[in-house]
Protein backbone atom coordinates (compact mmCIF):
# COMPACT_ATOMS: atom_id res chain seq x y z
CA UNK A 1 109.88 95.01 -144.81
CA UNK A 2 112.40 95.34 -147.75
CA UNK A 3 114.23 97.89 -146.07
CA UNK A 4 114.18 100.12 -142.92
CA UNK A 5 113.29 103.85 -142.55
CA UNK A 6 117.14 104.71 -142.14
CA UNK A 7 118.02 102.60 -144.63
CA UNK A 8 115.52 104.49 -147.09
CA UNK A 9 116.92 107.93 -146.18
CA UNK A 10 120.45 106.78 -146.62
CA UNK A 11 119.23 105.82 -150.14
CA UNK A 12 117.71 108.93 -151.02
CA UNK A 13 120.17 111.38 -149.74
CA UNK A 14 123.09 108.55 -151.14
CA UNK A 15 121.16 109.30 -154.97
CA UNK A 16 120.48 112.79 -154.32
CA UNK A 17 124.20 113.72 -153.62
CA UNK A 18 125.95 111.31 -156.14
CA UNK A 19 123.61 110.64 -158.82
CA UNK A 20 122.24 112.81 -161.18
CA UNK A 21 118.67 114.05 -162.57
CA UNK A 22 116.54 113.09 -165.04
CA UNK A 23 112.60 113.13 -165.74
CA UNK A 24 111.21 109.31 -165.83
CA UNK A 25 107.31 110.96 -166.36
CA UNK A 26 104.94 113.46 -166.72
CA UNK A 27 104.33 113.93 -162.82
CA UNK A 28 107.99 114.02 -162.07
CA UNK A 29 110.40 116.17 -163.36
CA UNK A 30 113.80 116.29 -163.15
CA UNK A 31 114.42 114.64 -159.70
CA UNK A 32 117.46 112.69 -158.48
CA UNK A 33 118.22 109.70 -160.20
CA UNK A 34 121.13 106.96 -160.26
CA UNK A 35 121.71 104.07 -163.11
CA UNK A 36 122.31 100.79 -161.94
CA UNK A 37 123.41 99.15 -165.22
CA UNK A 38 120.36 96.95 -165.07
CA UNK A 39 117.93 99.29 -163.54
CA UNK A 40 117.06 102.76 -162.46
CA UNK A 41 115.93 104.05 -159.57
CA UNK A 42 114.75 107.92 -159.05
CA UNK A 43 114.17 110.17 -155.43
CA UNK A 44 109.99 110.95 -155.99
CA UNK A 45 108.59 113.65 -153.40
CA UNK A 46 105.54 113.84 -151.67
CA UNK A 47 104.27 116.10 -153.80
CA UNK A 48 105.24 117.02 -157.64
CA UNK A 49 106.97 117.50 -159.80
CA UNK A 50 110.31 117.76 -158.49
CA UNK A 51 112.53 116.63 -155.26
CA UNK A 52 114.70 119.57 -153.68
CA UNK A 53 115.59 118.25 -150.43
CA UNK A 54 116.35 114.75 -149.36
CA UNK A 55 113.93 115.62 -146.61
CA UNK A 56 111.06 115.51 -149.15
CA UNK A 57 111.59 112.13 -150.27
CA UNK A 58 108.73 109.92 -149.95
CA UNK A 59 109.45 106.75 -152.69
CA UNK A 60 112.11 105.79 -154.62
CA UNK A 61 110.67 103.99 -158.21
CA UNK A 62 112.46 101.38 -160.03
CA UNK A 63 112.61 100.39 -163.50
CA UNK A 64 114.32 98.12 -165.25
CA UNK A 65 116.81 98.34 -167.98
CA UNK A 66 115.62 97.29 -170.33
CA UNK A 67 112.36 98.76 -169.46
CA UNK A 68 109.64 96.24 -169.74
CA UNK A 69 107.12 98.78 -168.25
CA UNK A 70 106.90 97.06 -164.89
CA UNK A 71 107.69 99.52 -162.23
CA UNK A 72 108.44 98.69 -158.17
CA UNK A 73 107.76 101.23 -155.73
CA UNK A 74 109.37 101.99 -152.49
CA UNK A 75 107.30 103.96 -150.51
CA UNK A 76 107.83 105.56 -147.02
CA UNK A 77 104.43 105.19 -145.05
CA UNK A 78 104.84 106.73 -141.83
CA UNK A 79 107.63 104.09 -140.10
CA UNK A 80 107.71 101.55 -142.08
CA UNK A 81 108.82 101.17 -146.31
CA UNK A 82 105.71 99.03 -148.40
CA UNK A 83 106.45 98.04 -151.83
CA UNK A 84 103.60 99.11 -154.13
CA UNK A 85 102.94 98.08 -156.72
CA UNK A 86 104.55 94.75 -156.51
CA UNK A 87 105.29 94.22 -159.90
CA UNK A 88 109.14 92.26 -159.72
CA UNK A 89 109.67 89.17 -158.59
CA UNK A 90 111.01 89.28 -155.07
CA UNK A 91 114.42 88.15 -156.18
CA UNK A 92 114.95 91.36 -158.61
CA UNK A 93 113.81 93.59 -155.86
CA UNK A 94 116.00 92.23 -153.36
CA UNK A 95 118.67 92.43 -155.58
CA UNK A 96 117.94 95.89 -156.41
CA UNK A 97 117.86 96.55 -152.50
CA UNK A 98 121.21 95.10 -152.15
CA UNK A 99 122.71 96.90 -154.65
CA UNK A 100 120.54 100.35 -153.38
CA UNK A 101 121.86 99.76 -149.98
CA UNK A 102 125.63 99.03 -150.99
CA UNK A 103 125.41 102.37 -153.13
CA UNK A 104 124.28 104.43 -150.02
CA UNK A 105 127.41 102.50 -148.06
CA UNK A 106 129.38 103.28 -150.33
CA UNK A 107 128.34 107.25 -150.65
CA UNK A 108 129.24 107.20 -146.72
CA UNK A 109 125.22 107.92 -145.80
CA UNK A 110 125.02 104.06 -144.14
CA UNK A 111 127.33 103.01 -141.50
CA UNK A 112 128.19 99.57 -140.54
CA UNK A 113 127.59 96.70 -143.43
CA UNK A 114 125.52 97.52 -145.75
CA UNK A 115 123.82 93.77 -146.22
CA UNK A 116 125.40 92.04 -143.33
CA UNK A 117 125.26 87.62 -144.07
């Protein structure tokens, strides 16, 4: 499991309070979004186009910058957070995870460590 359910909602309310909002595709528009420096990563809802509560979160995409068109997709099913498709090698996503996770730390939405060693 990349990350955990809390861990995921941390995220998305951590991007949807601090970041901003942009429109990555047709289906979504305008929904949170924060810049990584070396990739992007927006707030998608259940249902388009647009997020307007944390509480409708249901994946966060990421895309690399540059974008190469390879996507990764967090997505909550039920309890648990799949990846779908799996297009980045697992060291990118984890480092995108870190980095995801240290944001929401850092936006006071995670307690404790953020990626404990």
């Amino acid at each position: 499991m990349p990350m955990t359910v809390v861990q995921f909602e941390a995220v998305c309310r951590a991007i949807f309070e601090a970041g901003d909002r942009q429109t990555y595709c047709n289906r979504f528009n305008d929904n949170p979004h924060v810049d990584a420096g070396w990739f992007e990563a927006w707030v998608d809802p259940a249902r388009a186009p647009r997020c307007r509560t944390p509480e409708e979160a249901a994946a966060l995409t990421l895309r690399p910058i540059p974008f190469e068109g390879n996507y990764a997709r967090l997505i909550r099913a039920g309890d648990v957070i799949e990846v779908e498709p799996a297009r980045w090698t697992a060291l990118r996503l984890a480092h995108a995870i870190h980095w995801l996770l240290d944001y929401a730390y850092r936006a006071g939405k995670l307690s404790g460590p953020p990626n404990p060693r």
